[in-house]
N, C-alpha and C. Protein backbone atom coordinates (compact mmCIF):
# COMPACT_ATOMS: atom_id res chain seq x y z
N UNK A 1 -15.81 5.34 8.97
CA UNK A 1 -14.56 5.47 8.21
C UNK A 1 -14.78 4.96 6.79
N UNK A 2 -14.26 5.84 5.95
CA UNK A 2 -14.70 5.13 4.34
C UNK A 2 -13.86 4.68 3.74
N UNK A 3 -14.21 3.25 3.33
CA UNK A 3 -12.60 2.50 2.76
C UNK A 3 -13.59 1.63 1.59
N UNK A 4 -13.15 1.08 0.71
CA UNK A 4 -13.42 0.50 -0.46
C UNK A 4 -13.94 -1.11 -0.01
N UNK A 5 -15.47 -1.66 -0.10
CA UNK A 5 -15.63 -2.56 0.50
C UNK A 5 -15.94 -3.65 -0.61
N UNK A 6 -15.57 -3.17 -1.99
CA UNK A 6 -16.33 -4.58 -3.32
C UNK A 6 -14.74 -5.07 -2.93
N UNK A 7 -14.80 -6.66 -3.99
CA UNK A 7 -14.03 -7.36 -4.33
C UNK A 7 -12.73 -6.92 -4.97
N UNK A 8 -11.79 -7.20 -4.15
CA UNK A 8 -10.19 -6.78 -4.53
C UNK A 8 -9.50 -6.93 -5.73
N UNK A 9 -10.05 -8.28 -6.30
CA UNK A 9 -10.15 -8.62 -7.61
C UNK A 9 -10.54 -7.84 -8.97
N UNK A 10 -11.43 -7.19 -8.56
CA UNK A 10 -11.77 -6.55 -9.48
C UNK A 10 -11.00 -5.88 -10.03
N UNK A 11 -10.44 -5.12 -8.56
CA UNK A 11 -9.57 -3.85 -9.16
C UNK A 11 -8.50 -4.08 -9.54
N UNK A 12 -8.04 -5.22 -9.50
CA UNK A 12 -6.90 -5.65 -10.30
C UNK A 12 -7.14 -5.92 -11.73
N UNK A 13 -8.28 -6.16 -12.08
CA UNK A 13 -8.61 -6.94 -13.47
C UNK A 13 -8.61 -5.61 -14.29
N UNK A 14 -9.13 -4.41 -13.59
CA UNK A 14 -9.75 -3.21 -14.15
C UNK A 14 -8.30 -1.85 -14.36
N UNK A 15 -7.63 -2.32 -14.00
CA UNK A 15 -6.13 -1.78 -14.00
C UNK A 15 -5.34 -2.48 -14.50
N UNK A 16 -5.71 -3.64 -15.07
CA UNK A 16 -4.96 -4.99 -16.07
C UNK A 16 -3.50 -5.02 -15.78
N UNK A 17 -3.47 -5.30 -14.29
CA UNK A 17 -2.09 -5.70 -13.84
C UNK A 17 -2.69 -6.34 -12.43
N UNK A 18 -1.52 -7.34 -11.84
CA UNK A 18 -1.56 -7.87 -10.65
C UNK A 18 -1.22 -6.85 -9.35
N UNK A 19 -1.78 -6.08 -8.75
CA UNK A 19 -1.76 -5.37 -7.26
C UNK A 19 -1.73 -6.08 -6.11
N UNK A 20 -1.62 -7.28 -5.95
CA UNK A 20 -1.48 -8.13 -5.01
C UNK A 20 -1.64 -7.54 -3.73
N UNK A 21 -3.16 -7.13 -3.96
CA UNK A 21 -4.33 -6.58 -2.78
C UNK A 21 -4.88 -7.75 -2.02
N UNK A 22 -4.60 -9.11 -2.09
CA UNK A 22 -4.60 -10.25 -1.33
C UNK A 22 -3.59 -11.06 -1.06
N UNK A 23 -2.55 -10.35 -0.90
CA UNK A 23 -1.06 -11.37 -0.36
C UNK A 23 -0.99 -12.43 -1.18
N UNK A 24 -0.70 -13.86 -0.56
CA UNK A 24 -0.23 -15.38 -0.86
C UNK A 24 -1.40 -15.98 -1.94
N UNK A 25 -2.56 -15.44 -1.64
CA UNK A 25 -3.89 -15.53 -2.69
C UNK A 25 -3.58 -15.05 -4.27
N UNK A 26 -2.74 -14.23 -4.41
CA UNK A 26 -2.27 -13.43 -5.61
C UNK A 26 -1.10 -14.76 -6.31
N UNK A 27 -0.56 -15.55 -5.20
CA UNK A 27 0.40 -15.72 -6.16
C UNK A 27 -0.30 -17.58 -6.50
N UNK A 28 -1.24 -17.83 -6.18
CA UNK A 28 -1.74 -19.28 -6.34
C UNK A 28 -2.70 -18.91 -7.64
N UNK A 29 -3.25 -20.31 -7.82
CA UNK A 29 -4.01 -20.80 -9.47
C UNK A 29 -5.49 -19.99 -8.62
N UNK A 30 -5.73 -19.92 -7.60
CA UNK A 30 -7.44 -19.03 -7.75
C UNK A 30 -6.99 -17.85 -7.92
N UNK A 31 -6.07 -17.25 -8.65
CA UNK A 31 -6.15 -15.67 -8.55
C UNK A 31 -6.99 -15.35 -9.73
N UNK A 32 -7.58 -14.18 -9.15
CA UNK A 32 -9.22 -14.12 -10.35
C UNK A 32 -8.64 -13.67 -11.86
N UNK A 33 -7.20 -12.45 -11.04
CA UNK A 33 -6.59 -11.93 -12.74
C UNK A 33 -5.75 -12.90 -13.53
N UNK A 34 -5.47 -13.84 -12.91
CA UNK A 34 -5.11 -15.13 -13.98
C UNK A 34 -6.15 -15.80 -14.72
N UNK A 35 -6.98 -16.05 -13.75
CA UNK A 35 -8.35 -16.67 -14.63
C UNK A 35 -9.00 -16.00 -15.94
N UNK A 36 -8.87 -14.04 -15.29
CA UNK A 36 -9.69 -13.58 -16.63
C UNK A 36 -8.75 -12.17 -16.14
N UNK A 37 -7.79 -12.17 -17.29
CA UNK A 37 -7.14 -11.31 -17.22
C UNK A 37 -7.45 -9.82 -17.96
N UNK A 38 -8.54 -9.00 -18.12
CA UNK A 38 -8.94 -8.50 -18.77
C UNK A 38 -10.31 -7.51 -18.17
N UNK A 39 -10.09 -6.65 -17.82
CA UNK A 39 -11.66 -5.72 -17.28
C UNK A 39 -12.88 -6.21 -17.28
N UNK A 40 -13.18 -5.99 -15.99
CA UNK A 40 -14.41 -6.73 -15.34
C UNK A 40 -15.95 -5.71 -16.63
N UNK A 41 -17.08 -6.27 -16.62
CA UNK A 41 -17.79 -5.71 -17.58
C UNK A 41 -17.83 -6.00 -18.86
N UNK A 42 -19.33 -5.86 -19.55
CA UNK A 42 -19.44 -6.34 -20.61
C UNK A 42 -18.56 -6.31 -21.77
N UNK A 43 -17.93 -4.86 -21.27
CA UNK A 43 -16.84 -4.38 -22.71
C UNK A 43 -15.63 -4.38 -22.33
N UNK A 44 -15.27 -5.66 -21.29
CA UNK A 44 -13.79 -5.35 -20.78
C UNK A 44 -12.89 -6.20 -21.60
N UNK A 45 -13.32 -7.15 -22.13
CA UNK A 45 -12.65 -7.90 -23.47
C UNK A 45 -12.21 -6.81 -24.63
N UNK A 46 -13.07 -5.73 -25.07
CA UNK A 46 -12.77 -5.27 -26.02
C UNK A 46 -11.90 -3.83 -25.72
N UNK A 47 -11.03 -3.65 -24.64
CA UNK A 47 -10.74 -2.13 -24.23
C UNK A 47 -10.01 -1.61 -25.49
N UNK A 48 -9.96 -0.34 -25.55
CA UNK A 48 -9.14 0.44 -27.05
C UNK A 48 -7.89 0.93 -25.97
N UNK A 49 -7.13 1.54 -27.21
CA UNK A 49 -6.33 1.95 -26.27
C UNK A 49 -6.02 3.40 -25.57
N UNK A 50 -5.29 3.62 -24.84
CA UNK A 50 -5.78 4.80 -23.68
C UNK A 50 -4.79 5.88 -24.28
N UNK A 51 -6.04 7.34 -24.28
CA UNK A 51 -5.26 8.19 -24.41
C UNK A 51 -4.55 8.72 -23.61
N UNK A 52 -3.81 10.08 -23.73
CA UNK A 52 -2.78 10.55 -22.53
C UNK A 52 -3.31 10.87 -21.17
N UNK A 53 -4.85 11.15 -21.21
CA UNK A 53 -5.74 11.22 -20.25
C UNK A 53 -6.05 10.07 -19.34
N UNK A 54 -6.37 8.52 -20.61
CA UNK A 54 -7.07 7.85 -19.88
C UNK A 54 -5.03 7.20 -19.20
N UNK A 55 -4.00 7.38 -19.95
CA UNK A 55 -3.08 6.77 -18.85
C UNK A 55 -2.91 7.68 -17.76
N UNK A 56 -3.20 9.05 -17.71
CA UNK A 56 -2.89 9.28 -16.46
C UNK A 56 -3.79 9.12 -15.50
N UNK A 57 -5.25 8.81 -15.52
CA UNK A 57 -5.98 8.57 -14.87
C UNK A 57 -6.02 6.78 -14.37
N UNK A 58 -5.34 6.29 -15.22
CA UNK A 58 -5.04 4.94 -14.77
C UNK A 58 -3.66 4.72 -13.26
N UNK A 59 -3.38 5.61 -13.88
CA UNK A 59 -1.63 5.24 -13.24
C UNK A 59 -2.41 6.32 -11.30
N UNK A 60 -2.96 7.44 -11.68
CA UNK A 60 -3.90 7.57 -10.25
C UNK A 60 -4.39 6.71 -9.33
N UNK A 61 -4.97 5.77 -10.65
CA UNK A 61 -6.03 4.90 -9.71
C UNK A 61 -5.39 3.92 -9.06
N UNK A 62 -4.19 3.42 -10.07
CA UNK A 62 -3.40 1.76 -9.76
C UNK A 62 -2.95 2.35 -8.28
N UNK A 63 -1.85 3.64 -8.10
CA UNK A 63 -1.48 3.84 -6.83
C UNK A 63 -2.31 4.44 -6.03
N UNK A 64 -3.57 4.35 -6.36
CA UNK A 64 -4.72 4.58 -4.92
C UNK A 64 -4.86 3.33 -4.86
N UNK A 65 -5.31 2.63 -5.53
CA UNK A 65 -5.95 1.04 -5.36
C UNK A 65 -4.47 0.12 -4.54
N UNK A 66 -3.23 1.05 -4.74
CA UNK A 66 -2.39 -0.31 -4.11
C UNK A 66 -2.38 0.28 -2.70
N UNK A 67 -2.40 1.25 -2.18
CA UNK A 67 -2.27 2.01 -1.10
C UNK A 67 -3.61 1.98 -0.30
N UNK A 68 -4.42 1.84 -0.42
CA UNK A 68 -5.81 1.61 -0.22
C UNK A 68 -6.21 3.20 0.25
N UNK A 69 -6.29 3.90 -0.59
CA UNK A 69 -6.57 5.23 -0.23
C UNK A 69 -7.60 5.58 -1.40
N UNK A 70 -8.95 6.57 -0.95
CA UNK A 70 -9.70 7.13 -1.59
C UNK A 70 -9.24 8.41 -1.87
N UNK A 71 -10.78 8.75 -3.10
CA UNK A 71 -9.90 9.82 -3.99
C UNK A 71 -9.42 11.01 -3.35
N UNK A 72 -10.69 11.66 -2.08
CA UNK A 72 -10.55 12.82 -1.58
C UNK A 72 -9.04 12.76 -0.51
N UNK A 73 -8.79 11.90 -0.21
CA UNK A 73 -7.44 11.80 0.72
C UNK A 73 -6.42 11.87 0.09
N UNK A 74 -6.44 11.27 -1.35
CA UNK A 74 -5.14 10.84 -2.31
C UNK A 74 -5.50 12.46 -2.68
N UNK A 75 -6.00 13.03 -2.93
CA UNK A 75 -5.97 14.73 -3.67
C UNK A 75 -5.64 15.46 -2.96
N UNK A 76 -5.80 15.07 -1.28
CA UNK A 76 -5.20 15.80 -0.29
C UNK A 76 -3.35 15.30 -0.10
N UNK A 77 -3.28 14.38 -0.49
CA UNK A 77 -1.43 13.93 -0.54
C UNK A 77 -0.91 14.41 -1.42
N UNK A 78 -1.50 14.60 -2.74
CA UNK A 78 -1.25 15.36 -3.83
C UNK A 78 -0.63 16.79 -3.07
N UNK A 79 -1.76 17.43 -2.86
CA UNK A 79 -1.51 19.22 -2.39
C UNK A 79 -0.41 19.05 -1.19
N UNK A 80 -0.45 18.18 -0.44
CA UNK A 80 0.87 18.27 0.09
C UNK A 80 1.86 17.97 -0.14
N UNK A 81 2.52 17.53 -1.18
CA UNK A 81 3.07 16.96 -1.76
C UNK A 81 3.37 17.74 -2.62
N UNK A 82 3.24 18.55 -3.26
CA UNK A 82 2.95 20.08 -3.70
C UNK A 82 3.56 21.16 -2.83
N UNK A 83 2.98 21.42 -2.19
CA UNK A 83 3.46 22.30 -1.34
C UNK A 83 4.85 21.79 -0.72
N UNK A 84 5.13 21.02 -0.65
CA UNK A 84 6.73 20.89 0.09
C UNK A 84 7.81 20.75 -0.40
N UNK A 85 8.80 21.05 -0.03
CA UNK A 85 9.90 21.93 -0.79
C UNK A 85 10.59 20.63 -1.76
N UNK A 86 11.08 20.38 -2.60
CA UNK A 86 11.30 19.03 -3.59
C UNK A 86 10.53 18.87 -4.88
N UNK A 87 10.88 17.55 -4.83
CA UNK A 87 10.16 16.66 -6.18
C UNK A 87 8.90 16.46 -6.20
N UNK A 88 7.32 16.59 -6.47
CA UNK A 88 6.58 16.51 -6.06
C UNK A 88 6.15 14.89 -6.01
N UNK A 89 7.12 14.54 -7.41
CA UNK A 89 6.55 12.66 -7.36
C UNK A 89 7.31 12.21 -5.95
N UNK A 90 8.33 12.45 -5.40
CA UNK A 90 9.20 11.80 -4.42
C UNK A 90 8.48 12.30 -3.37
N UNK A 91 7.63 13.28 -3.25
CA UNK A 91 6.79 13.63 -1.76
C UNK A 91 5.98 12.65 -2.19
N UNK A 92 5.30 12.44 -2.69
CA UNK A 92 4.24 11.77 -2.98
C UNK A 92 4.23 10.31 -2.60
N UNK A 93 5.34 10.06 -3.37
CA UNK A 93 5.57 8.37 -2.71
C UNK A 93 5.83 8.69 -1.25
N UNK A 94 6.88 9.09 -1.03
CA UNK A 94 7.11 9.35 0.81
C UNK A 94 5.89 9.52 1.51
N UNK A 95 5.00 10.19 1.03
CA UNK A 95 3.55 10.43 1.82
C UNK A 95 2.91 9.39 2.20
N UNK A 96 2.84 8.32 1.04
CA UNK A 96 1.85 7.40 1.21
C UNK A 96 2.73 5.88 1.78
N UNK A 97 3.94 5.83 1.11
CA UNK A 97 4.85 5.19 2.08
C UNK A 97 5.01 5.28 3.35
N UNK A 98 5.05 6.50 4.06
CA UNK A 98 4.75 7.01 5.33
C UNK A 98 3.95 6.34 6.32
N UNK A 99 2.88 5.99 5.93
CA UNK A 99 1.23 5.48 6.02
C UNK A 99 1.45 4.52 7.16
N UNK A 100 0.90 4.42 8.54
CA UNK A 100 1.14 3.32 9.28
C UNK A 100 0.90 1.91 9.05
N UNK A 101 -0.69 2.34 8.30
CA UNK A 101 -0.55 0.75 7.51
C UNK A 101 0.22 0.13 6.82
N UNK A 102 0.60 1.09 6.10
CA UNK A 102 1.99 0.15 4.62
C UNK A 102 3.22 -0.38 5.64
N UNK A 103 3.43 0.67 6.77
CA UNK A 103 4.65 0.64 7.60
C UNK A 103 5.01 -0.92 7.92
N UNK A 104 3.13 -1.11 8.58
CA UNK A 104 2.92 -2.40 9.09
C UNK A 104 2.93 -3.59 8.13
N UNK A 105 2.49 -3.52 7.43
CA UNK A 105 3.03 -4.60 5.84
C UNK A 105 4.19 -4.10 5.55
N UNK A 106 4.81 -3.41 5.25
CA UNK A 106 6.31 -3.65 5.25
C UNK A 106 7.39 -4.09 6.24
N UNK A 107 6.77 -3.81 7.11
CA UNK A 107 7.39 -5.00 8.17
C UNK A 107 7.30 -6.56 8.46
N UNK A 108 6.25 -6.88 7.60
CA UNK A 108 5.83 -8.11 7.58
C UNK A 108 5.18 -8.72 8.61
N UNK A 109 4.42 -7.78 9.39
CA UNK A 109 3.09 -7.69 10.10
C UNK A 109 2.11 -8.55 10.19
N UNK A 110 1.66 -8.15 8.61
CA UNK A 110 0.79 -8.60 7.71
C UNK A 110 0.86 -9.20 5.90
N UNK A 111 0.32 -9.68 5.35
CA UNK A 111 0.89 -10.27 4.46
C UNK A 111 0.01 -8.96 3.18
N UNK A 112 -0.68 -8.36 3.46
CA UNK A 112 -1.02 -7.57 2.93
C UNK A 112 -1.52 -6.13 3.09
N UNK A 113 -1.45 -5.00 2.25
CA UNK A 113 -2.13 -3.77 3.31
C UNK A 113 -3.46 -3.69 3.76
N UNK A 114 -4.09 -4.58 3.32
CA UNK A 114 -5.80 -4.47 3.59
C UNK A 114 -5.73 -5.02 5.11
N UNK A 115 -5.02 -5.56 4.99
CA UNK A 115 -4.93 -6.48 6.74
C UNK A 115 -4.12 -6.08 7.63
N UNK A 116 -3.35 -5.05 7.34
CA UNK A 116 -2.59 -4.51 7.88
C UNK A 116 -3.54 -3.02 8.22
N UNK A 117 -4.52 -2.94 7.44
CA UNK A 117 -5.36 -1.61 7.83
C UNK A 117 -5.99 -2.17 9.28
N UNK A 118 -6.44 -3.77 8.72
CA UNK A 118 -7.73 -4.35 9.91
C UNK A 118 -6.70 -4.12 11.37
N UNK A 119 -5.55 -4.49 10.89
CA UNK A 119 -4.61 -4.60 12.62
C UNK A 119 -4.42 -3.47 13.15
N UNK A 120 -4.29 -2.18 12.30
CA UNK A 120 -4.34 -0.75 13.11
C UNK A 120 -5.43 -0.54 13.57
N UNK A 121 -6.85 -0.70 12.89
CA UNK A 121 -7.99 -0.47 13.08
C UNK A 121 -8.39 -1.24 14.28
N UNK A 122 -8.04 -2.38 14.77
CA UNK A 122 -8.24 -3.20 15.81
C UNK A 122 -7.29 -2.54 16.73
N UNK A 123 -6.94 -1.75 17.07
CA UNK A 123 -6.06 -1.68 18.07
C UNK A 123 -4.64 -3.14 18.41
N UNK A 124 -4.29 -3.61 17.83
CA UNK A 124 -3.09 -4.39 17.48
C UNK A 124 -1.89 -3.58 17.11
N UNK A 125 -1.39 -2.59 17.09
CA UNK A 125 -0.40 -2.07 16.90
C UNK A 125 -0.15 -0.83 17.69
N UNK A 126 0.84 -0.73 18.01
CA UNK A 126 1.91 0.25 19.07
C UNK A 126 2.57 1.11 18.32
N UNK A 127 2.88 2.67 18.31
CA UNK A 127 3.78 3.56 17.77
C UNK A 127 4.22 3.99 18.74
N UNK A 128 5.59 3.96 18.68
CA UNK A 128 6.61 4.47 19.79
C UNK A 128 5.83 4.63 21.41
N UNK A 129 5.52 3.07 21.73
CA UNK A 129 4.90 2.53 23.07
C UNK A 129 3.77 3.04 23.26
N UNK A 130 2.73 3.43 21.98
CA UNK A 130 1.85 4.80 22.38
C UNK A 130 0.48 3.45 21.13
N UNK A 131 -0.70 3.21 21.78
CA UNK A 131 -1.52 2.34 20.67
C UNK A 131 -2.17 3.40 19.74
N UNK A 132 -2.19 3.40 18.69
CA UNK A 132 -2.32 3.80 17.53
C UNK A 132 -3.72 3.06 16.59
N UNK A 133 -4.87 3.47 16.45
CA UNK A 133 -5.68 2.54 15.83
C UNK A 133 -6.43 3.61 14.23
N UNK A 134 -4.94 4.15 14.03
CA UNK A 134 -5.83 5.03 12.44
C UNK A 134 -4.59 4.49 11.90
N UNK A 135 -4.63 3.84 10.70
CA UNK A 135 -4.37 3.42 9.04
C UNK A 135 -3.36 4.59 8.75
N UNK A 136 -4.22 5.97 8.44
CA UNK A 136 -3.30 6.61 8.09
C UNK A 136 -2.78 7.81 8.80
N UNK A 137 -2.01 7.31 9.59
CA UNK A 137 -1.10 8.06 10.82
C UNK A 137 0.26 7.57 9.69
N UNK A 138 0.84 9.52 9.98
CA UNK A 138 2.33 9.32 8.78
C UNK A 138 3.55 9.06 10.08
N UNK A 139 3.95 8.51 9.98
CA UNK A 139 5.16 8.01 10.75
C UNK A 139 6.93 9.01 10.34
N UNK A 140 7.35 8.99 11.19
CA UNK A 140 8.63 10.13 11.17
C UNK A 140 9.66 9.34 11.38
N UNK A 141 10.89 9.37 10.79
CA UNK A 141 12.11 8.61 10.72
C UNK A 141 12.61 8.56 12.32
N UNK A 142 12.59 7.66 12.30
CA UNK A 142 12.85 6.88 14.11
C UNK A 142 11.78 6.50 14.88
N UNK A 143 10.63 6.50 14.36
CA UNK A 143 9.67 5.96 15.15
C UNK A 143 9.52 4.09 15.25
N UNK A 144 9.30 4.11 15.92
CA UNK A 144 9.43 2.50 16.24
C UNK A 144 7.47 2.08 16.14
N UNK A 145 7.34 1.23 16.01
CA UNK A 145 6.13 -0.11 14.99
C UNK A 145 6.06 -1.36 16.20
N UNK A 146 5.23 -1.71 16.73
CA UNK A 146 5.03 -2.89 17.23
C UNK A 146 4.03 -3.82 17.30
N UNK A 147 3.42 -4.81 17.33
CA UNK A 147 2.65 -5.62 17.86
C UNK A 147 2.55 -5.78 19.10
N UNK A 148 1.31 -5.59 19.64
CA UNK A 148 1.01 -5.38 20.92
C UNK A 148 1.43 -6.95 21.60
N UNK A 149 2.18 -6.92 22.85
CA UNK A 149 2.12 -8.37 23.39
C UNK A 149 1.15 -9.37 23.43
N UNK A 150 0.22 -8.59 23.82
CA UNK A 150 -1.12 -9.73 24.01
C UNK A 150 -1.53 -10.17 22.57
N UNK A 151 -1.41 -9.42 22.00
CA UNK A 151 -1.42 -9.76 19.83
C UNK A 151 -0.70 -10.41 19.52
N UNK A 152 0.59 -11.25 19.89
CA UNK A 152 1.43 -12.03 18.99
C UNK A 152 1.60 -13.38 18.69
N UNK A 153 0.33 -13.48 19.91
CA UNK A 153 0.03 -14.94 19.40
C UNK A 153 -1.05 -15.48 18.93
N UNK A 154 -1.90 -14.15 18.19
CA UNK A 154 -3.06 -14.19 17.00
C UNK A 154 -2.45 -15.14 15.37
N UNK A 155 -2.83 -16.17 15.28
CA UNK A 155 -2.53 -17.19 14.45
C UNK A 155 -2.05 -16.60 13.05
N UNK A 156 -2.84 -15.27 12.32
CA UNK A 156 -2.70 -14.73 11.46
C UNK A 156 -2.16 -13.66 11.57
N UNK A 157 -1.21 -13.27 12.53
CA UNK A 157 -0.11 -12.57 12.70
C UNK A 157 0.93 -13.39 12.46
N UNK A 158 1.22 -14.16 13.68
CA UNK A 158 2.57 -15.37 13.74
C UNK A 158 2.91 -15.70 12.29
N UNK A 159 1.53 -15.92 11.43
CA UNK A 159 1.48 -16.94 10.37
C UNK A 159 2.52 -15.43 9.47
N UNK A 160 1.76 -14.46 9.20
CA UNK A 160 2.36 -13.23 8.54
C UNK A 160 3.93 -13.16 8.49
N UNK A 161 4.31 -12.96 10.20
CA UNK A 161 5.48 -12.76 10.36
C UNK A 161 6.46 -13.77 9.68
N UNK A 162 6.01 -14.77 9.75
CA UNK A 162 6.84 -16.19 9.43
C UNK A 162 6.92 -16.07 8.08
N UNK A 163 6.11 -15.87 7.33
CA UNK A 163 6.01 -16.39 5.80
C UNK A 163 7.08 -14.65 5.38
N UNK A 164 6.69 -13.44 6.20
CA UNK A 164 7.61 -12.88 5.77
C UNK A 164 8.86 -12.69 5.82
N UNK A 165 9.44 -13.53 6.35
CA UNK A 165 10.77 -13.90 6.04
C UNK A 165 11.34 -14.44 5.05
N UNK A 166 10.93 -14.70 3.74
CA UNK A 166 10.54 -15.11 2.17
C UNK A 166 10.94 -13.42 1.66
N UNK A 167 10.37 -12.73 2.23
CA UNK A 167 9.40 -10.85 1.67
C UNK A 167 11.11 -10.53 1.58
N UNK A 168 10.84 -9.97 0.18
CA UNK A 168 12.32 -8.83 0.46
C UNK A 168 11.84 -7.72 0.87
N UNK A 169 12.75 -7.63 1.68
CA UNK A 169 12.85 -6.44 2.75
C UNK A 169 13.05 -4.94 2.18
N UNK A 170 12.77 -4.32 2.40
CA UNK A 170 13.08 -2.69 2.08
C UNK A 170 14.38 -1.95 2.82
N UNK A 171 14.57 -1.08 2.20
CA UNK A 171 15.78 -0.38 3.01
C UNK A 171 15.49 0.83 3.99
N UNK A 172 14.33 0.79 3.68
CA UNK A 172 13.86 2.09 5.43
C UNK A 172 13.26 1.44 6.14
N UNK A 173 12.93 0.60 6.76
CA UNK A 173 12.60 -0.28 8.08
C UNK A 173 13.64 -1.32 8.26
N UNK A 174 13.62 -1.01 9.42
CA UNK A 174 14.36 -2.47 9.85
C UNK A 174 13.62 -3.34 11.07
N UNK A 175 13.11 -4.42 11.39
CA UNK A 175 12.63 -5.50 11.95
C UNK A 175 13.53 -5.52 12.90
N UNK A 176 13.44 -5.87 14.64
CA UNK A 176 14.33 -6.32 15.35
C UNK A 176 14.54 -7.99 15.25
N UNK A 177 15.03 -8.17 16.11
CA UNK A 177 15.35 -10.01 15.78
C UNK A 177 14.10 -10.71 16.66
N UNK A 178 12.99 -9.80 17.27
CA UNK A 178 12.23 -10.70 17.81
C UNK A 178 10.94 -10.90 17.00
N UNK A 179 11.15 -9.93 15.52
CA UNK A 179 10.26 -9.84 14.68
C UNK A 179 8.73 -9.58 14.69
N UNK A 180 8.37 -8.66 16.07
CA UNK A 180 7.27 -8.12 16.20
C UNK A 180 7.56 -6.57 16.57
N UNK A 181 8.75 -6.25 16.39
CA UNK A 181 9.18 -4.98 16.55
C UNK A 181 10.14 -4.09 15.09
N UNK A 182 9.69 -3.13 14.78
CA UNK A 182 10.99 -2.52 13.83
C UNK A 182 11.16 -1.22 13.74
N UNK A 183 11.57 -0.23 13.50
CA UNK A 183 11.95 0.67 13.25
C UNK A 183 11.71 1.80 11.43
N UNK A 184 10.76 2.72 11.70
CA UNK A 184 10.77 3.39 10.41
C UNK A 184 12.10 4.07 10.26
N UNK A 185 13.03 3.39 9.38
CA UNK A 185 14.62 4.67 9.02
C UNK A 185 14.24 5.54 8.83
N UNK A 186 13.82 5.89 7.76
CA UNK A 186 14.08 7.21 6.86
C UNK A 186 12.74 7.14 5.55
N UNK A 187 12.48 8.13 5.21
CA UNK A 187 11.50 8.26 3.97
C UNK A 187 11.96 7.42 2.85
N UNK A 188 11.22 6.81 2.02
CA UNK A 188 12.14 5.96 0.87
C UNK A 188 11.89 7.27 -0.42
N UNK A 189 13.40 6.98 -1.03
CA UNK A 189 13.31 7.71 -2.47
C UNK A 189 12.47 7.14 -3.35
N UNK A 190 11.96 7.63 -4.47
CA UNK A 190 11.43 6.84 -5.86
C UNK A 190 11.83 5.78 -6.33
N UNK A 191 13.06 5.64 -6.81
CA UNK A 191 13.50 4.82 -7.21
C UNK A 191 13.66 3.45 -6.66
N UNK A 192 13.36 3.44 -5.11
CA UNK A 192 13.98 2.90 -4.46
C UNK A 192 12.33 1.42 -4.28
N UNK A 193 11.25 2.78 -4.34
CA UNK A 193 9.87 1.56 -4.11
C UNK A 193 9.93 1.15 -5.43
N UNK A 194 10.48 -0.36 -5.41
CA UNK A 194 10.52 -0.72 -7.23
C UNK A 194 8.89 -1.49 -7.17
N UNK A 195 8.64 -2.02 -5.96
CA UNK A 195 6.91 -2.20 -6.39
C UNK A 195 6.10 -1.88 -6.51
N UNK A 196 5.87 -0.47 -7.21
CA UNK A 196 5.04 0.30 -7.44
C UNK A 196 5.50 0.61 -9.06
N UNK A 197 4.33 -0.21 -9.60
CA UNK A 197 4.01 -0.52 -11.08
C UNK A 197 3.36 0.91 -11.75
N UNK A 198 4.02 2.06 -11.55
CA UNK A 198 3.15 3.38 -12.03
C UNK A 198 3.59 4.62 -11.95
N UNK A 199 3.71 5.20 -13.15
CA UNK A 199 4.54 6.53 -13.63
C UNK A 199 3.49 7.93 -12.74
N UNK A 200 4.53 7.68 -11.86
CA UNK A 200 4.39 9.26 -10.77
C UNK A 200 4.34 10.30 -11.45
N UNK A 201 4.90 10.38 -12.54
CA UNK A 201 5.04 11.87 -13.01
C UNK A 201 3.90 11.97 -13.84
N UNK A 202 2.87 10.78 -14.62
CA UNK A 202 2.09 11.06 -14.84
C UNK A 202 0.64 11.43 -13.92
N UNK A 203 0.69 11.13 -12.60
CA UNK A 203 -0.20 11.36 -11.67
C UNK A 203 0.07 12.88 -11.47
N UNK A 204 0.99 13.53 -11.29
CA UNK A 204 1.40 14.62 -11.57
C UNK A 204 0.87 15.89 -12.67
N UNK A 205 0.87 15.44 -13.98
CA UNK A 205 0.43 15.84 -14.90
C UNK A 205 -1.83 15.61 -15.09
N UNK A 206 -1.80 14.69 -14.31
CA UNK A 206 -3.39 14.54 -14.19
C UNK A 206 -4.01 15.75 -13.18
N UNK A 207 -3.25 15.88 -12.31
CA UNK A 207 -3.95 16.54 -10.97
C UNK A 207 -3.06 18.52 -11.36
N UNK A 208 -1.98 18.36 -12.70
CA UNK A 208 -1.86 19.63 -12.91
C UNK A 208 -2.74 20.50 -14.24
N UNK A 209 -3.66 19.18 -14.98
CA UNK A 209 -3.96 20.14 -15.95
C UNK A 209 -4.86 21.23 -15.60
């Protein structure tokens, strides 16, 4: 399976914004993009500034790098996303929002999606009573999300669940009250994922010239 294996850090420094691709690590004094806030590489002190090209190729990368998706998969969400009847930026987010992993970090699972990939990938998670161990399985409004019983008393789950009760919550999942269970509502609109730091419509304009 091919997933991105350098330092998470980086890609935050190299997109010169915080992606908080390491949860609770992002928001303490070792975070690497506080230390050196500025592109990894000899010439990352001196960047110029980006033409209409290099922002739309930025604003690509930031929402692959937060989604943890490579290029050939993200070009395949693109074309579908495309093809279906709407907005193409609002498929787009819905696509990757969709994602069982994000599902599972937005439920507060996990404290981040990288770890929320490792818990699908481990067989730790349930879709509608059925175990599920692929990342990116798209989930359909009413499907139900779980932690497997014998999983809930893995230290760095419990720990997840707990601290996400801090997490503001989203408005298409809902968590039951035993907080290893929730429910996908509905697809989220655009507007609605405000943590996603990146102009859709220019990802749009990259993958149409």
């Amino acid at each position: 399976m091919a997933r991105y294996t350098g330092p998470a850090c980086k890609l935050c420094r190299r997109e010169g914004m915080k992606l908080y691709l390491k949860g609770e690590r992002c928001f303490t004094e070792n975070c690497a993009f506080d230390r050196r806030p500025y592109a990894p590489g000899d010439h990352g002190k001196g960047r110029s500034k980006l033409s209409q090209y290099g922002t739309q190729l930025r604003s690509k990368q930031t929402m692959k790098r937060i989604y943890g998706v490579l290029e050939q998969q993200f070009e395949r969400y693109y074309e579908k996303a495309q093809r279906m009847a709407g907005d193409t930026r609002e498929n787009l987010v819905r696509i990757v929002e969709s994602r069982l992993d994000n599902i599972v970090y937005r439920m507060g699972f996990a404290p981040n999606r990288k770890l929320a990939r490792q818990l699908v990938n481990h067989g730790h998670v349930v879709v509608n009573g059925r175990k599920v161990n692929i990342p990116s399985y798209c989930l359909k409004p009413g499907d139900t999300v779980e932690i497997r019983e014998r999983s809930r008393s893995i230290p760095s789950i419990k720990q997840a669940v707990e601290q996400s009760k801090d997490r503001t919550k989203v408005d298409w999942v809902e968590v039951g009250t035993d907080s290893f269970k929730g429910t996908f509502l509905r697809y989220p609109n655009l507007d609605e994922v405000t943590d996603l730091p990146v102009d859709v419509q220019a990802i749009v304009e990259f993958y149409s010239r």
